[in-house]
N, C-alpha and C. Protein backbone atom coordinates (compact mmCIF):
# COMPACT_ATOMS: atom_id res chain seq x y z
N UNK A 1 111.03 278.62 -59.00
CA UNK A 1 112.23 279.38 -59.25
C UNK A 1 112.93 278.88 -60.52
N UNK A 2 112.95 277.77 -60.94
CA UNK A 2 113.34 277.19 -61.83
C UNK A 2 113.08 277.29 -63.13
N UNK A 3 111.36 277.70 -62.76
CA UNK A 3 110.55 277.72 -64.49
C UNK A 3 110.81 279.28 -64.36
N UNK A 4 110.95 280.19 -63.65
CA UNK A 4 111.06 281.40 -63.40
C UNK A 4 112.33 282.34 -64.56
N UNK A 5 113.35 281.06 -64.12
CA UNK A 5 115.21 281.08 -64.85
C UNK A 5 114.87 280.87 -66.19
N UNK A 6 114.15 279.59 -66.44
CA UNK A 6 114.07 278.80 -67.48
C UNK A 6 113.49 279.75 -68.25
N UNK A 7 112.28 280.42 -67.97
CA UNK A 7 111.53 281.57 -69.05
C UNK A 7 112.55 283.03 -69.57
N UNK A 8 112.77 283.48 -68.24
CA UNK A 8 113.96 284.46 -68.80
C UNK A 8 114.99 284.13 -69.57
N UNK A 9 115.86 283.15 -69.57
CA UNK A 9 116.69 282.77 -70.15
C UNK A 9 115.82 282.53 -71.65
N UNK A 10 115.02 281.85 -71.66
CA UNK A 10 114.89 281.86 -73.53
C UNK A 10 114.27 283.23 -74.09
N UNK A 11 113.46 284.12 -72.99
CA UNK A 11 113.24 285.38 -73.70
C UNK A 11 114.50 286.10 -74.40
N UNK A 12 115.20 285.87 -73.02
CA UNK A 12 116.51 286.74 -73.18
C UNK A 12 117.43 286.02 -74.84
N UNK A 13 117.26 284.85 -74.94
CA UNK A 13 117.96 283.92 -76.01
C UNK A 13 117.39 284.32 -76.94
N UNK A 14 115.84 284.23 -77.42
CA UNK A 14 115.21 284.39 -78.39
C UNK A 14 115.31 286.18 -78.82
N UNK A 15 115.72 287.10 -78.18
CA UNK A 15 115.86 288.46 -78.24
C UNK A 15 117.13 288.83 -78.95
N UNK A 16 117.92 287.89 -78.58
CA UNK A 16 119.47 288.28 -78.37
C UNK A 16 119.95 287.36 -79.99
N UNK A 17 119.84 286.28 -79.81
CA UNK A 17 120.23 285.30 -80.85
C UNK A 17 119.73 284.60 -81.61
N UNK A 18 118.31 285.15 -81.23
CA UNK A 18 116.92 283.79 -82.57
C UNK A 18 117.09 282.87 -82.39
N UNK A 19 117.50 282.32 -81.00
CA UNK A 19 117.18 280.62 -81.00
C UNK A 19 116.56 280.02 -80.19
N UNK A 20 115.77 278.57 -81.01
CA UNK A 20 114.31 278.82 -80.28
C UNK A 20 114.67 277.87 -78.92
N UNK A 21 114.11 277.76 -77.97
CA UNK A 21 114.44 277.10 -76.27
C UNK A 21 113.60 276.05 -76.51
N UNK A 22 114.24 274.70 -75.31
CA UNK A 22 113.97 273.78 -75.13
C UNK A 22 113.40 274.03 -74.03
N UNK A 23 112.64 273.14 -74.06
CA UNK A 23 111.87 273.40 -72.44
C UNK A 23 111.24 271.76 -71.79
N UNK A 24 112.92 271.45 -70.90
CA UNK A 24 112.48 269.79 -70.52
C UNK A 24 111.83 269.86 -69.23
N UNK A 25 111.07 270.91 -68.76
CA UNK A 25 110.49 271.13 -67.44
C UNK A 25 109.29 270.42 -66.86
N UNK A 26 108.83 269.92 -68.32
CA UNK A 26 107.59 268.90 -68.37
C UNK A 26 106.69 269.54 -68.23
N UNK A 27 106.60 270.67 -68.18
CA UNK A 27 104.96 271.33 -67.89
C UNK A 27 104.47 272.02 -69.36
N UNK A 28 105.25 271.69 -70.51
CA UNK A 28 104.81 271.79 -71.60
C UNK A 28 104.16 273.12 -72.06
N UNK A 29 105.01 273.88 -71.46
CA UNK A 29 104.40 275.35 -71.97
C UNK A 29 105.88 276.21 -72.50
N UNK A 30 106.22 275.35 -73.01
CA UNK A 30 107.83 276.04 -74.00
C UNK A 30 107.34 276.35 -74.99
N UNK A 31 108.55 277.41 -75.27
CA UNK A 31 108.10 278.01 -76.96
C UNK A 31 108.79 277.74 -77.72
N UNK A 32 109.83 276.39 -77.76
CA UNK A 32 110.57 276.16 -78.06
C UNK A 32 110.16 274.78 -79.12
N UNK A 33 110.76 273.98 -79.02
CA UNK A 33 110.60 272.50 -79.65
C UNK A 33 110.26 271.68 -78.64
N UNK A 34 109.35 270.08 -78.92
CA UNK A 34 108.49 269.95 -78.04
C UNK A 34 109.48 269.58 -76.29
N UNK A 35 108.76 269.55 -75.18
CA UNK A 35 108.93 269.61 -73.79
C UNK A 35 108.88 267.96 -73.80
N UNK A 36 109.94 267.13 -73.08
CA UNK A 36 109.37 265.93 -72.30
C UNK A 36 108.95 265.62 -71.39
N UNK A 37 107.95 264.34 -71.00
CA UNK A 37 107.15 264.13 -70.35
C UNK A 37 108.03 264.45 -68.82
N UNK A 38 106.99 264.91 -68.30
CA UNK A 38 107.51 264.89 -66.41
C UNK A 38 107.45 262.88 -65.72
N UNK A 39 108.16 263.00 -64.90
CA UNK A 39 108.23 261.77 -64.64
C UNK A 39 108.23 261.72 -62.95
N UNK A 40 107.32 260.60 -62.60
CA UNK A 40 107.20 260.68 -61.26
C UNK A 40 105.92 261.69 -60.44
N UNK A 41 105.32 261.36 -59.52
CA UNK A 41 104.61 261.90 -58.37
C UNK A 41 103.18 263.15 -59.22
N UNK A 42 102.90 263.84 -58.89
CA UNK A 42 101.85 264.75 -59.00
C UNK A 42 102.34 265.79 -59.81
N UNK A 43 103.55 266.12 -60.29
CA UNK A 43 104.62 267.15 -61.08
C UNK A 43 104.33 266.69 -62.73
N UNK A 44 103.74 265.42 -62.42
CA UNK A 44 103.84 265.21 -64.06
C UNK A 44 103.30 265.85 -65.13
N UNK A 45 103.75 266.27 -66.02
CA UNK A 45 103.22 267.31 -66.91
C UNK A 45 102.95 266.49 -68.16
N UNK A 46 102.42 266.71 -69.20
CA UNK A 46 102.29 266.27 -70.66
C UNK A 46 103.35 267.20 -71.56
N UNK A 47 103.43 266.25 -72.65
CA UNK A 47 104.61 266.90 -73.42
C UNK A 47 103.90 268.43 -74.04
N UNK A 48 104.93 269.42 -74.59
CA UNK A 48 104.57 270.28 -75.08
C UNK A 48 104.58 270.42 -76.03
N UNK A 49 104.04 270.87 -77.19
CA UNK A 49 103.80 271.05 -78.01
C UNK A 49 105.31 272.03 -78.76
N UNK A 50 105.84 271.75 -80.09
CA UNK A 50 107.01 273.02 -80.48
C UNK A 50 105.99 274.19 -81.03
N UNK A 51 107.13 274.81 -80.80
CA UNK A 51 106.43 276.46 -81.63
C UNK A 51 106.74 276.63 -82.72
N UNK A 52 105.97 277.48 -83.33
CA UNK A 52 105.85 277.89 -84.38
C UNK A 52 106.41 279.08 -84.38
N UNK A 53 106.91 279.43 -86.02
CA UNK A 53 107.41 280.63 -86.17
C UNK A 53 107.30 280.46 -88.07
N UNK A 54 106.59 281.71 -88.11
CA UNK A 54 106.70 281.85 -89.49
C UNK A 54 107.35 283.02 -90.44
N UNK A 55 108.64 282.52 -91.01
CA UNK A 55 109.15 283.36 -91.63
C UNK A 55 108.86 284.42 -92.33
N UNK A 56 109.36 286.02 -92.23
CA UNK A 56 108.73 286.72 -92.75
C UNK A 56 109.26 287.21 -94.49
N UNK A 57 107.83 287.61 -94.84
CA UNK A 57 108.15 287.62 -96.54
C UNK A 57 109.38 288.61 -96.72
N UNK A 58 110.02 288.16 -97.60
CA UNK A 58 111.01 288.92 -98.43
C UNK A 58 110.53 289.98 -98.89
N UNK A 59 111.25 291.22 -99.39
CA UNK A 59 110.17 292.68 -99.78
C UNK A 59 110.80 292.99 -100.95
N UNK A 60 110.46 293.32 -102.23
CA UNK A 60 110.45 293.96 -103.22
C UNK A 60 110.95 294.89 -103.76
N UNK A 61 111.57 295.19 -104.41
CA UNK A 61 111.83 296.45 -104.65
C UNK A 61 112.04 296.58 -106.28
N UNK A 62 111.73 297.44 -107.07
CA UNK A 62 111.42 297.55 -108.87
C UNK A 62 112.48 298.11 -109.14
N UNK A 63 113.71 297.99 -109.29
CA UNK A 63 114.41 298.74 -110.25
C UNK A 63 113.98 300.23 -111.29
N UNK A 64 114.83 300.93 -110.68
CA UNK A 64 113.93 302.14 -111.93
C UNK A 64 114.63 302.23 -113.45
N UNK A 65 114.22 303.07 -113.98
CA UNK A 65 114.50 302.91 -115.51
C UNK A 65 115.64 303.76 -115.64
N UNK A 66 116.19 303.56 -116.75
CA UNK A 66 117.67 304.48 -117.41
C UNK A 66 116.98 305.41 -117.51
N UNK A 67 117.66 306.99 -117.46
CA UNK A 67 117.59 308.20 -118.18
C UNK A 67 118.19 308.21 -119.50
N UNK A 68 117.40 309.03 -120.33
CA UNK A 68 118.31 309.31 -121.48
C UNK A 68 118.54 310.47 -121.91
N UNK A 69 119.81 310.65 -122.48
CA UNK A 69 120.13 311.68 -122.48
C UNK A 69 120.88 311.60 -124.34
N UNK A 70 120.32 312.98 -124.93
CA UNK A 70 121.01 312.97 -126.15
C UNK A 70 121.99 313.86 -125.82
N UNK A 71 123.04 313.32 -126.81
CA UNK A 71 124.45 313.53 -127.41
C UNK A 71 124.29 315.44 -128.17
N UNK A 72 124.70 316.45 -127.39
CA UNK A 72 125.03 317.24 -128.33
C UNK A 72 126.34 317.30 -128.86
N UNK A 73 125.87 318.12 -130.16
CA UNK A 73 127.77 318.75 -130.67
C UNK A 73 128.72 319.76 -130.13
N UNK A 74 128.65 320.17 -128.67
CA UNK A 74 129.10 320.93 -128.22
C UNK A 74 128.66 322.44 -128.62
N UNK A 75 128.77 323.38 -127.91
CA UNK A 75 129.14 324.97 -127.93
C UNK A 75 127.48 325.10 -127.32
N UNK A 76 127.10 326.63 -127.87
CA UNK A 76 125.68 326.72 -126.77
C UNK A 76 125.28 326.81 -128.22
N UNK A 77 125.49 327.60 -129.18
CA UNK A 77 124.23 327.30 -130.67
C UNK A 77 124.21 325.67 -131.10
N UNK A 78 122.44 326.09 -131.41
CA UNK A 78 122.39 324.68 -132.29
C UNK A 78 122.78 324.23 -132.97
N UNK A 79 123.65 322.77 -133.12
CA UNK A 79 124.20 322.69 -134.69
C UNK A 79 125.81 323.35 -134.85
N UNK A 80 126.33 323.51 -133.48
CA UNK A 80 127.65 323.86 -134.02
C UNK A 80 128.21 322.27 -134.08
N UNK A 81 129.29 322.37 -134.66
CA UNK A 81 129.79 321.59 -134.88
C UNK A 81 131.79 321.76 -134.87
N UNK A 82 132.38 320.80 -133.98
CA UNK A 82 134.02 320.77 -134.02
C UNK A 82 134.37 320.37 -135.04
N UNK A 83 135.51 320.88 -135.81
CA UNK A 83 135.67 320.48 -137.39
C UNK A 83 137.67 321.20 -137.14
N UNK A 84 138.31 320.49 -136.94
CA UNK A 84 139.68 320.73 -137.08
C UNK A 84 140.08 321.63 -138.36
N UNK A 85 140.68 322.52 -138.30
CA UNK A 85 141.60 323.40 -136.93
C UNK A 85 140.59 324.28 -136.21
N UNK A 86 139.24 324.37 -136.42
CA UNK A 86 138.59 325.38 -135.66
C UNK A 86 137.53 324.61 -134.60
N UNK A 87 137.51 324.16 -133.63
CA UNK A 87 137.10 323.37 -132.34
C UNK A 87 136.33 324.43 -131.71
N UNK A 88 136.03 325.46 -131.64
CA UNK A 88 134.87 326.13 -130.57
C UNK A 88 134.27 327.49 -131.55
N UNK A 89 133.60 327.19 -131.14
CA UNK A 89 132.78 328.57 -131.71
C UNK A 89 133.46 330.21 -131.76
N UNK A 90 133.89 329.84 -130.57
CA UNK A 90 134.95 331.70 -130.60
C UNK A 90 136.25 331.62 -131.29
N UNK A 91 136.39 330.64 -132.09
CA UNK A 91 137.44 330.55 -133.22
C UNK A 91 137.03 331.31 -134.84
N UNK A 92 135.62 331.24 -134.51
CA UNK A 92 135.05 331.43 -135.84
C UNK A 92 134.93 333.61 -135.92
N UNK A 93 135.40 334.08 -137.21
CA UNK A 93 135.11 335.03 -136.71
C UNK A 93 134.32 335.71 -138.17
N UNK A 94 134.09 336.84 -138.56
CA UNK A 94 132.61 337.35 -139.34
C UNK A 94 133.41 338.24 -139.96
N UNK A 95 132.48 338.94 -140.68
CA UNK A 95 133.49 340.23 -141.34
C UNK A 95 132.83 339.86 -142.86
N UNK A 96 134.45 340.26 -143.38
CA UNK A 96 134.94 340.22 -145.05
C UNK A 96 135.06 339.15 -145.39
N UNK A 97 134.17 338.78 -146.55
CA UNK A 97 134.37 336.96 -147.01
C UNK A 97 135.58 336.72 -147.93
N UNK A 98 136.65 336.67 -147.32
CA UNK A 98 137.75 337.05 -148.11
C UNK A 98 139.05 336.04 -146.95
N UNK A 99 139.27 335.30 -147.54
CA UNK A 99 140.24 334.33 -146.88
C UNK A 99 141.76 334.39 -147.18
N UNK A 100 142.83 334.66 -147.12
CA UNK A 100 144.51 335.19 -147.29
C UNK A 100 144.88 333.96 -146.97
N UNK A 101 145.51 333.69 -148.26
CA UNK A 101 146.33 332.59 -147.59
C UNK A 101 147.91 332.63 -147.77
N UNK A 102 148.94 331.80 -146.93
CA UNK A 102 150.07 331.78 -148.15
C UNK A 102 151.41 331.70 -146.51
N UNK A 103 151.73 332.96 -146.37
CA UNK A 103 153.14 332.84 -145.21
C UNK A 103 152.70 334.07 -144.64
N UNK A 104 151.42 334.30 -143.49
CA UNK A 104 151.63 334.72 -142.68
C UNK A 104 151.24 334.85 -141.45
N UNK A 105 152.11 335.91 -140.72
CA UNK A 105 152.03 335.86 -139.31
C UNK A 105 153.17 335.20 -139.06
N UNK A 106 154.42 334.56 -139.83
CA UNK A 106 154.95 334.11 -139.50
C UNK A 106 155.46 332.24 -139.88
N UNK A 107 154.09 332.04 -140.26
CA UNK A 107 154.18 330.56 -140.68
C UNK A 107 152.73 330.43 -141.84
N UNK A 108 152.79 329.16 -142.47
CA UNK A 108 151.80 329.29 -143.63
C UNK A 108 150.56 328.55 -142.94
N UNK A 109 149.64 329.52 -143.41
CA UNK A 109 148.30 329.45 -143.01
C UNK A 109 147.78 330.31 -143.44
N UNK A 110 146.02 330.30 -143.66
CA UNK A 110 145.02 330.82 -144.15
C UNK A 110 144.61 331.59 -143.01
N UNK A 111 144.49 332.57 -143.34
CA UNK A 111 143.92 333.66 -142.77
C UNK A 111 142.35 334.53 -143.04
N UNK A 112 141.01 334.69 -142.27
CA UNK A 112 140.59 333.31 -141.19
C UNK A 112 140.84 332.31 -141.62
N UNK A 113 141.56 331.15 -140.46
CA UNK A 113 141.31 329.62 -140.61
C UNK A 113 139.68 329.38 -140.17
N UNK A 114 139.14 330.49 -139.57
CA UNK A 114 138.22 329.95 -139.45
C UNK A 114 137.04 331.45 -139.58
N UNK A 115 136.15 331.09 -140.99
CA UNK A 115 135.34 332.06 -141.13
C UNK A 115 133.69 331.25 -140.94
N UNK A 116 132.91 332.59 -140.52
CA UNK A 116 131.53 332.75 -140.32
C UNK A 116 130.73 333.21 -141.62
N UNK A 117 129.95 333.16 -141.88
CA UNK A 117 129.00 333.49 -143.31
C UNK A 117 127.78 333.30 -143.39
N UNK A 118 126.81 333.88 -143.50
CA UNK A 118 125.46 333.79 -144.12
C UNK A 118 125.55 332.85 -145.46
N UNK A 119 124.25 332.06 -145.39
CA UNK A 119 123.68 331.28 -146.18
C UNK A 119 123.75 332.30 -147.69
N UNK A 120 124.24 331.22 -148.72
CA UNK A 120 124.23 332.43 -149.62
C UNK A 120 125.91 333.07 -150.08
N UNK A 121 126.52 333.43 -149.45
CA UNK A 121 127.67 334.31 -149.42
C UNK A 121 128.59 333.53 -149.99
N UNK A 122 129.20 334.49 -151.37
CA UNK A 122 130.34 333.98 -151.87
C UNK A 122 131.90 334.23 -151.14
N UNK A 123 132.54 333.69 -151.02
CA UNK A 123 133.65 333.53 -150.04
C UNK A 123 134.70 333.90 -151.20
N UNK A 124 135.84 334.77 -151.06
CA UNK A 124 136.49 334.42 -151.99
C UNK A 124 138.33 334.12 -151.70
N UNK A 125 139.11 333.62 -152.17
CA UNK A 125 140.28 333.11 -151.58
C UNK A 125 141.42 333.76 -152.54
N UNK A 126 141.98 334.31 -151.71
CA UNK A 126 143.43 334.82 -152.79
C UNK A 126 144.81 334.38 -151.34
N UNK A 127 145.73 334.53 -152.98
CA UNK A 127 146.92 333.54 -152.73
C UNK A 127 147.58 333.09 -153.82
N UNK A 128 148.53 332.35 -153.43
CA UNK A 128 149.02 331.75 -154.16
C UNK A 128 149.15 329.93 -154.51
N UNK A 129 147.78 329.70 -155.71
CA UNK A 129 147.58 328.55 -155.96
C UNK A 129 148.27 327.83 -156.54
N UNK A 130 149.67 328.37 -157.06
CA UNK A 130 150.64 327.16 -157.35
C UNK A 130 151.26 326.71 -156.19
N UNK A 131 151.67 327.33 -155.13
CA UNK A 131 152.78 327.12 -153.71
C UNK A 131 151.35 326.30 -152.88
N UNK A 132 150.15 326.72 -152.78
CA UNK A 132 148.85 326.57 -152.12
C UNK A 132 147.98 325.53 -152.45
N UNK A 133 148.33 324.59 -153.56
CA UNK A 133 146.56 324.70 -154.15
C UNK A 133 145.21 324.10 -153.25
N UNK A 134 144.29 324.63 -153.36
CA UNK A 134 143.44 324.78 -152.11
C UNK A 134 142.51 323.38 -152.80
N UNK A 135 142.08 322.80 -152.32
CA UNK A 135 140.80 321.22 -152.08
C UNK A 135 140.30 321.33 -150.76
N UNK A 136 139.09 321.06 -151.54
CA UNK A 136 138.14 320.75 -150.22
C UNK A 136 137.97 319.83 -149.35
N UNK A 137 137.72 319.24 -148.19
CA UNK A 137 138.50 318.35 -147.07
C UNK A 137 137.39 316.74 -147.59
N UNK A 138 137.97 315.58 -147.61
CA UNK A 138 137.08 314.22 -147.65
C UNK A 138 137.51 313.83 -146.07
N UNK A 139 137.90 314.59 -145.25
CA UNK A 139 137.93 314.07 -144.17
C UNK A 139 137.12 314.93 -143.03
N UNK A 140 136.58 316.11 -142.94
CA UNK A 140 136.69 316.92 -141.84
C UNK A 140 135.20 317.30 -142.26
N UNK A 141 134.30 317.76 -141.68
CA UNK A 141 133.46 319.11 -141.45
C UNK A 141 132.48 317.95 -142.95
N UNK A 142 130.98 318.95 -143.28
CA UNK A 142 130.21 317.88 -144.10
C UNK A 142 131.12 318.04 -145.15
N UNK A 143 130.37 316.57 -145.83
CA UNK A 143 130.91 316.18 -146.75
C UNK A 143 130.19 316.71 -148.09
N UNK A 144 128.96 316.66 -147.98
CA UNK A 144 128.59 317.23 -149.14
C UNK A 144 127.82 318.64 -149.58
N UNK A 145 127.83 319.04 -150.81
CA UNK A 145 127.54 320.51 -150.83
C UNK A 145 128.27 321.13 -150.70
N UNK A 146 129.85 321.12 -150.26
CA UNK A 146 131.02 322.01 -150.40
C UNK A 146 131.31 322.76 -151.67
N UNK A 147 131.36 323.89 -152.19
CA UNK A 147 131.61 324.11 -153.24
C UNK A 147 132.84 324.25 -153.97
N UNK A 148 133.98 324.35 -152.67
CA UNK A 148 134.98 324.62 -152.77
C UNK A 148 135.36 323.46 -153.66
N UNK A 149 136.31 323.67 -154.91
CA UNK A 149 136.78 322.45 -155.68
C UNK A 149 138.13 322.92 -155.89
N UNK A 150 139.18 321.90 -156.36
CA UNK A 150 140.79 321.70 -156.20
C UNK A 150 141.07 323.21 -157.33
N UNK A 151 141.81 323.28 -156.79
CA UNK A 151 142.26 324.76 -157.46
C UNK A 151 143.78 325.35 -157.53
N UNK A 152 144.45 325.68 -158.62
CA UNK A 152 145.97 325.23 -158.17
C UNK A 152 146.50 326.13 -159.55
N UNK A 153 147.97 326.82 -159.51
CA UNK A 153 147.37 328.10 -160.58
C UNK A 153 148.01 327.18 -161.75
N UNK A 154 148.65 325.77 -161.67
CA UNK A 154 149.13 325.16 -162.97
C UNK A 154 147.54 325.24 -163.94
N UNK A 155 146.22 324.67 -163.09
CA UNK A 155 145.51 324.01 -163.72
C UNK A 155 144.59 325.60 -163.68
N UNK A 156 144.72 326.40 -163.10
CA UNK A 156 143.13 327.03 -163.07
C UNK A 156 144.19 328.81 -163.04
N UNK A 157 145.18 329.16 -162.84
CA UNK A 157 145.97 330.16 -163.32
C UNK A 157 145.58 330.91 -161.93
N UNK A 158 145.55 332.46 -161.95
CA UNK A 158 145.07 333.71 -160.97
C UNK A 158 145.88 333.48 -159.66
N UNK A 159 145.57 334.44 -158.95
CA UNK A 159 145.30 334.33 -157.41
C UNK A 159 144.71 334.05 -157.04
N UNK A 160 143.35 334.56 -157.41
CA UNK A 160 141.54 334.41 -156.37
C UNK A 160 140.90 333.14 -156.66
N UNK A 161 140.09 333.30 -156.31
CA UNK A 161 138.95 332.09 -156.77
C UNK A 161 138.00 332.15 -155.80
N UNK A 162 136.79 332.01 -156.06
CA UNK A 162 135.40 332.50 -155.47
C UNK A 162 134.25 331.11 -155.57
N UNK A 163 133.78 331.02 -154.33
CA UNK A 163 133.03 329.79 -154.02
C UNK A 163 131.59 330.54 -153.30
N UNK A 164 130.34 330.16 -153.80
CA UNK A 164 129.39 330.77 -153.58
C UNK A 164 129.11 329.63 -152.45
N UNK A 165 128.57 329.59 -151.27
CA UNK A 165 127.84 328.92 -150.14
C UNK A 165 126.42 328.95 -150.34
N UNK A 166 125.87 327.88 -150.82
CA UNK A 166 124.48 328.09 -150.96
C UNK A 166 123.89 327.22 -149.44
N UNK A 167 124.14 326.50 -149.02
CA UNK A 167 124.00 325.04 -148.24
C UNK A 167 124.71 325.69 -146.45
N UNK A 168 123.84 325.59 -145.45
CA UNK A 168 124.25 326.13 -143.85
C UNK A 168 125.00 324.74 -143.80
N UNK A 169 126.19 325.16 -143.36
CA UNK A 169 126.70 323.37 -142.71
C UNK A 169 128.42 323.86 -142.92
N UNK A 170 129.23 323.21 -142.35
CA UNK A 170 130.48 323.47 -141.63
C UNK A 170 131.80 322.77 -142.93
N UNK A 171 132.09 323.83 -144.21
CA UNK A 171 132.89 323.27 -144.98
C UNK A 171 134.43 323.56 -144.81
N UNK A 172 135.30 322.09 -144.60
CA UNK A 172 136.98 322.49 -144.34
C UNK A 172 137.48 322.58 -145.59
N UNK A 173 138.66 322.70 -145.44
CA UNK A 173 139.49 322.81 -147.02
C UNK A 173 140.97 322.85 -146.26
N UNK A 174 141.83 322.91 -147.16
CA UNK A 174 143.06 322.62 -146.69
C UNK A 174 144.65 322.37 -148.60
N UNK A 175 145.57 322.86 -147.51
CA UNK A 175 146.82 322.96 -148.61
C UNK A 175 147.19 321.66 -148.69
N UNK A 176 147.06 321.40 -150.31
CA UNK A 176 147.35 320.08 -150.55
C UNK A 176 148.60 319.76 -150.31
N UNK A 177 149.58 320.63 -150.72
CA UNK A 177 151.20 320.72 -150.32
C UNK A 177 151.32 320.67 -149.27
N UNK A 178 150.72 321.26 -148.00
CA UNK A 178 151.50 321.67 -146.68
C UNK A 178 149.77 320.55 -145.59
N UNK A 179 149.37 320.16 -146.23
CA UNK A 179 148.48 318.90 -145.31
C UNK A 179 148.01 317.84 -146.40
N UNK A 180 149.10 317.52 -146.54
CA UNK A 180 148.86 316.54 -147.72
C UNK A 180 148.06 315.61 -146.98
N UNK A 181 148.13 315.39 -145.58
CA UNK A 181 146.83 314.22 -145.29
C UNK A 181 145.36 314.81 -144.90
N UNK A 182 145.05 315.84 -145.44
CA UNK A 182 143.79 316.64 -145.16
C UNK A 182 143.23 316.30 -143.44
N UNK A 183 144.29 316.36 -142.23
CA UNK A 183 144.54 316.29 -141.18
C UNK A 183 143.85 317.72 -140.05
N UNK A 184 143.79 318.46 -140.82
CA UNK A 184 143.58 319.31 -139.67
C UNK A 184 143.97 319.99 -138.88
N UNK A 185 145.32 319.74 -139.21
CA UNK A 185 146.53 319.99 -137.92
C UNK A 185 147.44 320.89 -138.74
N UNK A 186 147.53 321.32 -140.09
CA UNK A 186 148.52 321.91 -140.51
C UNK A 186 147.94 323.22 -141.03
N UNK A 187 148.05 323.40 -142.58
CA UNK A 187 147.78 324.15 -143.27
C UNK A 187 146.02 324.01 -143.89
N UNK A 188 145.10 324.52 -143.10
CA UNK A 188 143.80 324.18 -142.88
C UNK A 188 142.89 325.13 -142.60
N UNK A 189 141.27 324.97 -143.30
CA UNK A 189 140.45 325.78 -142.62
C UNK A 189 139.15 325.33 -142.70
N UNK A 190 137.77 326.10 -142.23
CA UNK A 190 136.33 325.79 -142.14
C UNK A 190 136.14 327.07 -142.08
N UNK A 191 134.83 327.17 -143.20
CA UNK A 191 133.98 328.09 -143.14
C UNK A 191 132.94 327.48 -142.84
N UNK A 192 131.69 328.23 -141.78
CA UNK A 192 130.79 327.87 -141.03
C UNK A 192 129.79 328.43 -141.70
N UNK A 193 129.21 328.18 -142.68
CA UNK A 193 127.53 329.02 -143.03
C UNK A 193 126.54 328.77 -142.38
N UNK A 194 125.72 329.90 -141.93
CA UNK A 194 124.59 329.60 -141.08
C UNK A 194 123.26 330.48 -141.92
């Protein structure tokens, strides 16, 4: 009855809490760490032997790799590009290559601020280049291949002035008077040749 307790109890231990049983019953059949000798009469048992237990391996696992992902310039055509004051594509609009600039609508601005054009297409700008004079942006939209150059009626006289687009790529310009920091934010525009 005793070795009966003694066995359940370490099944039940070893199930419950992982710890391994002693077994001083002397009959040396513990699964525990070793049993001591029985002592006395015909009961005597030999010591038992401890058990073994061998830890199980640790498991693996590989890390997977980064995705990569390229950077577009926004909108759904290829190659658009955000260029202050005109930020999305449905800003840009087509037509007459003919840009107004000066006081209207109310406040001074170029009218499109933001034109569309075929590769090729001379653009032309009327206004008034003494109150206006129009330069092309060192801050905004590409930098090079713009044709647009400083224009102002002290130095170059007229209203108009005509800039041929040979080069696809996103050129700003802007009123030297009214954005004197070629900012984007004021008196400003981009023509988009494609």
């Amino acid at each position: 009855m005793k070795r009966t307790f003694l066995l359940a109890w370490c099944v039940v231990s070893l199930g419950l809490a992982g710890f391994a049983c002693t077994d001083n019953s002397g009959n040396g059949n513990g699964t525990g760490s070793a049993g001591t000798t029985g002592t006395g009469g015909s009961n005597a048992g030999t010591a038992g032997t401890g058990g073994t237990s061998a830890g199980g391996s640790g498991g693996t696992s590989a890390g997977g790799t980064g995705g990569t992902s390229a950077g577009g310039t926004g909108g759904t055509t290829p190659g658009f590009m955000s260029v202050l004051p005109c930020t999305s594509e449905s800003q840009y609009v087509g037509g007459t290559p003919t840009v107004n600039f000066g006081f209207i609508n109310g406040g001074l601005a170029y009218d499109p601020k933001c034109l569309k054009v075929p590769v090729g297409t001379t653009v032309t700008f009327s206004g008034d280049f003494g109150t206006h004079p129009l330069a092309p942006s060192a801050n905004r939209g590409n930098q090079t291949n713009n044709p647009i150059t400083v224009t102002s009626a002290g130095v170059d006289g007229g209203t108009t002035a005509d800039f041929k687009f040979s080069t696809a790529g996103f050129y700003a310009y802007y009123c030297q008077v009214h954005d004197s920091g070629d900012t984007g934010n004021f008196m400003d525009g981009v023509i988009w040749v494609q």
